[in-house]
Structures are given as C-alpha cells and as structure tokens.
N, C-alpha and C. Protein backbone atom coordinates (compact mmCIF):
# COMPACT_ATOMS: atom_id res chain seq x y z
N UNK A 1 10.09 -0.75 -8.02
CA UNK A 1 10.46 -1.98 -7.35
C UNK A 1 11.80 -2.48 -7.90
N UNK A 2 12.41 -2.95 -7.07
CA UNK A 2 13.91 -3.82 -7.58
C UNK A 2 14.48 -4.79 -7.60
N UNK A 3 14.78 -5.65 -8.47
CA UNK A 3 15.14 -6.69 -9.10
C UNK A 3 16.05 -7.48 -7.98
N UNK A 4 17.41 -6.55 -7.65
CA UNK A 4 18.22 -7.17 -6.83
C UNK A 4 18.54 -6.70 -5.10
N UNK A 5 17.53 -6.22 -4.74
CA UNK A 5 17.39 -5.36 -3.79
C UNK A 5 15.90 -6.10 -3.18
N UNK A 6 16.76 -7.02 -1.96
CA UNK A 6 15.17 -7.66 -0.93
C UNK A 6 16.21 -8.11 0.22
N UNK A 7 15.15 -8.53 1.29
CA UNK A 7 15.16 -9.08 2.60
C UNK A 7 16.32 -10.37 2.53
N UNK A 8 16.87 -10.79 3.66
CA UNK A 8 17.71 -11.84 3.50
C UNK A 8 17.83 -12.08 4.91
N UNK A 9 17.12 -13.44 5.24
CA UNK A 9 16.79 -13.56 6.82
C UNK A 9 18.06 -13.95 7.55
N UNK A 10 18.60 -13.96 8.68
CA UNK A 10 19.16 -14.89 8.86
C UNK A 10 18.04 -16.05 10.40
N UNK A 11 17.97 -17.04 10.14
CA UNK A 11 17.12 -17.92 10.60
C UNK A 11 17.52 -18.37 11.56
N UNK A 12 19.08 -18.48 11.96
CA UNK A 12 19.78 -18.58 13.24
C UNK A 12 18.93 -17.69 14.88
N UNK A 13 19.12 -15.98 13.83
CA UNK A 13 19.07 -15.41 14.93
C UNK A 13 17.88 -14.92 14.64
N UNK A 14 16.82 -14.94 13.73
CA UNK A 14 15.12 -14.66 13.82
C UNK A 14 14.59 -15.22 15.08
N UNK A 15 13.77 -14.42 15.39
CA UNK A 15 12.95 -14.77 16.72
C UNK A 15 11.45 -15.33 16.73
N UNK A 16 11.12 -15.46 14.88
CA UNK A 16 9.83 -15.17 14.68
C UNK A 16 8.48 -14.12 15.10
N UNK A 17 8.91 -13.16 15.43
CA UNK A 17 8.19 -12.16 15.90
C UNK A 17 7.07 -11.82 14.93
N UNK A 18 7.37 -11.75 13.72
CA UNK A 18 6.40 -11.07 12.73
C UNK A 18 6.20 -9.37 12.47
N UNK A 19 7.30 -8.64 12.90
CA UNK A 19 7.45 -7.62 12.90
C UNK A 19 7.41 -7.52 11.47
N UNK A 20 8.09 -8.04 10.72
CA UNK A 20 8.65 -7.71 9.52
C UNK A 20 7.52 -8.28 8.44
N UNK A 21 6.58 -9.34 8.33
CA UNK A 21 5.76 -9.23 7.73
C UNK A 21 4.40 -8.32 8.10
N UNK A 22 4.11 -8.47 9.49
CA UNK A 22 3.42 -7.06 9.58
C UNK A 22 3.36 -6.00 8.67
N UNK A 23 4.40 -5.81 8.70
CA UNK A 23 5.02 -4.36 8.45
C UNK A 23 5.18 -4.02 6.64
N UNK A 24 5.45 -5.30 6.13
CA UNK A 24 5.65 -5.17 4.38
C UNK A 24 4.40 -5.13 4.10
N UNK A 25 3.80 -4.34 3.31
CA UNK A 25 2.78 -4.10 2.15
C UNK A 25 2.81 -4.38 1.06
N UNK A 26 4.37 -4.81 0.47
CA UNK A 26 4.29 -5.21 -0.99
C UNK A 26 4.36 -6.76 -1.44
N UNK A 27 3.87 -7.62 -0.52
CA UNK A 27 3.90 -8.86 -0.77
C UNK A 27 5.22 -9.98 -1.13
N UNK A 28 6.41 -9.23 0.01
CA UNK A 28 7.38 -9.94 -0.12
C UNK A 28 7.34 -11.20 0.42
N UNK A 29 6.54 -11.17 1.87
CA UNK A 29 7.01 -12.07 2.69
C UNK A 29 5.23 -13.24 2.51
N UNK A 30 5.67 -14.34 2.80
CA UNK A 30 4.88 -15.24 2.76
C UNK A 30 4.11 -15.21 4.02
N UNK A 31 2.96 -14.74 4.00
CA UNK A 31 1.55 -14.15 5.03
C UNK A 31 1.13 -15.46 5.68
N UNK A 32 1.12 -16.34 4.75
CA UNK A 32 1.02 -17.80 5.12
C UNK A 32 1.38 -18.74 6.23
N UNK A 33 2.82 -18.42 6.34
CA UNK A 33 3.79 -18.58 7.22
C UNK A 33 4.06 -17.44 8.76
N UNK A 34 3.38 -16.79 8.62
CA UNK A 34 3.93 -15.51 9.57
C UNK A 34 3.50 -16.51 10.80
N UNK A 35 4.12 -15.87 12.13
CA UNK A 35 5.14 -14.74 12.36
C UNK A 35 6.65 -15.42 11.40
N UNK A 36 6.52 -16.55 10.93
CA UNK A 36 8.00 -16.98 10.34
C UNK A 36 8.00 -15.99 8.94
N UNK A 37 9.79 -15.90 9.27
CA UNK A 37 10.07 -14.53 7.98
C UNK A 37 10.37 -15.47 6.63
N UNK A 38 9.35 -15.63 5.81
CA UNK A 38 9.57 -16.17 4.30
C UNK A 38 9.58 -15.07 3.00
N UNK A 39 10.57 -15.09 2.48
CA UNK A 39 10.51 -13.97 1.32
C UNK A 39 10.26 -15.11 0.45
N UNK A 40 8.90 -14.33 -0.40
CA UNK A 40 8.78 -14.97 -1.51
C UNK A 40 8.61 -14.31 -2.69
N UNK A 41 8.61 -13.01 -2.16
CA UNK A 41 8.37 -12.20 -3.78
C UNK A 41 9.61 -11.23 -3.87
N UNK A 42 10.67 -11.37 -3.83
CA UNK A 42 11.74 -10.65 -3.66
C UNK A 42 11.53 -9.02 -4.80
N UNK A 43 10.76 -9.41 -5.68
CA UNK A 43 10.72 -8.58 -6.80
C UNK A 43 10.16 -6.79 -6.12
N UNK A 44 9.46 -7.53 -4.94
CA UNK A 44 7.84 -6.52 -4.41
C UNK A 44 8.89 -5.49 -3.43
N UNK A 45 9.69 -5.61 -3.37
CA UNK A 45 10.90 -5.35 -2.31
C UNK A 45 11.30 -4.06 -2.89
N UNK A 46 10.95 -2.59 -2.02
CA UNK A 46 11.12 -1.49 -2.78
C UNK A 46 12.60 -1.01 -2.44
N UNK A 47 12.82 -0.41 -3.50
CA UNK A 47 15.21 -0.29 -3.49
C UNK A 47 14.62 0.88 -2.63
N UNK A 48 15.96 0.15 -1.35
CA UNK A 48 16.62 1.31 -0.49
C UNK A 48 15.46 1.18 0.56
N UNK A 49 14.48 0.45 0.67
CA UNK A 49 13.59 0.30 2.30
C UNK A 49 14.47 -0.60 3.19
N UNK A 50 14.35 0.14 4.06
CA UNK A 50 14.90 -0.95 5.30
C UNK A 50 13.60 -0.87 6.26
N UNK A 51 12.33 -0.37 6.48
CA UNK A 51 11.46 -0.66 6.70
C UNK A 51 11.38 -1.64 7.92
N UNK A 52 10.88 -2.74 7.09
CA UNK A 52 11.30 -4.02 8.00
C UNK A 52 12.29 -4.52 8.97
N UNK A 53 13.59 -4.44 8.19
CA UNK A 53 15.35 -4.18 9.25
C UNK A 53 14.92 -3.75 10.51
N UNK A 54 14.82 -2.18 9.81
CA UNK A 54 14.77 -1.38 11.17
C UNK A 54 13.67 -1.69 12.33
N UNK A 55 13.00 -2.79 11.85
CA UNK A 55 11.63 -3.21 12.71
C UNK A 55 12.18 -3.98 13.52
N UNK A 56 13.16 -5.01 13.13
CA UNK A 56 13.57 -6.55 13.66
C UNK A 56 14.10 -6.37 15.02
N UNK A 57 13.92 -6.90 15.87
CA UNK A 57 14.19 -6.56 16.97
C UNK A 57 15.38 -7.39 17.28
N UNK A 58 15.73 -8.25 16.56
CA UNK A 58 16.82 -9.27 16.88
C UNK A 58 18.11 -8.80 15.67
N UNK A 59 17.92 -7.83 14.52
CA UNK A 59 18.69 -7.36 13.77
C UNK A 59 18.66 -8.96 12.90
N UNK A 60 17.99 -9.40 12.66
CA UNK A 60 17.80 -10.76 11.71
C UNK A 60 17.91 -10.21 10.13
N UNK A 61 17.40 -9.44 9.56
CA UNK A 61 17.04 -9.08 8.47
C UNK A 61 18.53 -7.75 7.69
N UNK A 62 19.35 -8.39 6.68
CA UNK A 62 20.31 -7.51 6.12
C UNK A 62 19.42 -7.66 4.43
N UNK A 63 20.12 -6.96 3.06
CA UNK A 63 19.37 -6.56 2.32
C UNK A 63 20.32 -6.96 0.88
N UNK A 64 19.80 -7.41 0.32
CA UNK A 64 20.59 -8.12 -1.02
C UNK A 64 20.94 -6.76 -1.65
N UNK A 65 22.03 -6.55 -1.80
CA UNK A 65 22.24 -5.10 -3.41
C UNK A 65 22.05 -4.63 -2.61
N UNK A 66 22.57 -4.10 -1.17
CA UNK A 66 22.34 -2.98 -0.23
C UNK A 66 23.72 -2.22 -0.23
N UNK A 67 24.09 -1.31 -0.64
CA UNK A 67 25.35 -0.45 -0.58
C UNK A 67 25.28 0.63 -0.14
N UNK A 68 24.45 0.87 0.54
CA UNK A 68 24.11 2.04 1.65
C UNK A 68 24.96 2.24 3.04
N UNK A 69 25.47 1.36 3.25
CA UNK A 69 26.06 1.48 4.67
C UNK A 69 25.49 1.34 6.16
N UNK A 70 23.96 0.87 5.69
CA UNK A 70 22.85 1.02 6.86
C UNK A 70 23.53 -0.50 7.23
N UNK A 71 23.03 -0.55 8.85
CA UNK A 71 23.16 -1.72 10.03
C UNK A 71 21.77 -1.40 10.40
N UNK A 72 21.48 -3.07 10.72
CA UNK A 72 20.41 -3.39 11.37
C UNK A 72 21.09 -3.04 13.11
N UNK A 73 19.53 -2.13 13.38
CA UNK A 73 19.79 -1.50 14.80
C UNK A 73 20.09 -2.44 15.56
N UNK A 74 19.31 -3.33 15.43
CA UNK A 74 19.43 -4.63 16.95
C UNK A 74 20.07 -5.58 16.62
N UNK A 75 20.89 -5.94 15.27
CA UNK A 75 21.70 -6.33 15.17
C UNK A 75 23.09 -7.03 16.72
N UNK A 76 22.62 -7.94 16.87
CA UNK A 76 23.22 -8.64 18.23
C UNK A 76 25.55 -8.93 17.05
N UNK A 77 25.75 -7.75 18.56
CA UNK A 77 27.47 -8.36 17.96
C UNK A 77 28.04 -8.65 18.87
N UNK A 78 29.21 -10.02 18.38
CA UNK A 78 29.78 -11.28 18.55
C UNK A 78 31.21 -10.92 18.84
C-alpha cells in the first residue's frame, strides 16, 4: 500500500455514479457516503491502480504521486 499514491476527486465534474467505490476493496472511499466519491483512507490506495479512474465514466478521478503518464479515459476536454 502507498503513502502518497490515492484518488483525488474532482467534484465539479463527478457525477456521483458510485463506480469507483463499488469498485475499491481496500477501504479508501467512504461506503457511507456512496454513490458520493469520499476518500478517506488514502493509505488503503494500492501504488500504480487506476482501477477506479479507469471506471469513472466522467474521467473525475486523477491520482496523487501518479508519474505514470496514464489519463483518465473519459476524462471530458475543454
């Protein structure tokens, strides 16, 4: 698991779908709250998943300490 490596919503363009907590198993996102995207355990966040990203259908979700070069697919551009 990695320290500086998690989810980073943007809340503008989230749709609340719940794709992305669906989808996490390691208890990042606040279950509580779903379909709204709440990271609360940033720690649970395994280095180098885009998992979730690649789920978002609105491209809402980019990745703290991400130096991979990956784009969110549905990523809407301006």
């Amino acid at each position: 698991m990695a320290k500086h490596w998690y989810p980073v919503i943007d809340y503008v363009s989230c749709i609340s779908c719940g794709s992305c907590t669906d989808k996490c198993t390691h208890g990042v996102y606040d279950t509580d709250k779903a379909p709204s995207a709440h990271v609360i355990f940033p720690d649970g966040c395994v280095d180098q998943c885009h998992g979730c990203g690649n789920l978002c259908p609105s491209g809402s979700i980019t990745y703290n300490g991400d130096a991979t070069g990956w784009v969110p697919p549905n990523q809407q551009r301006v």
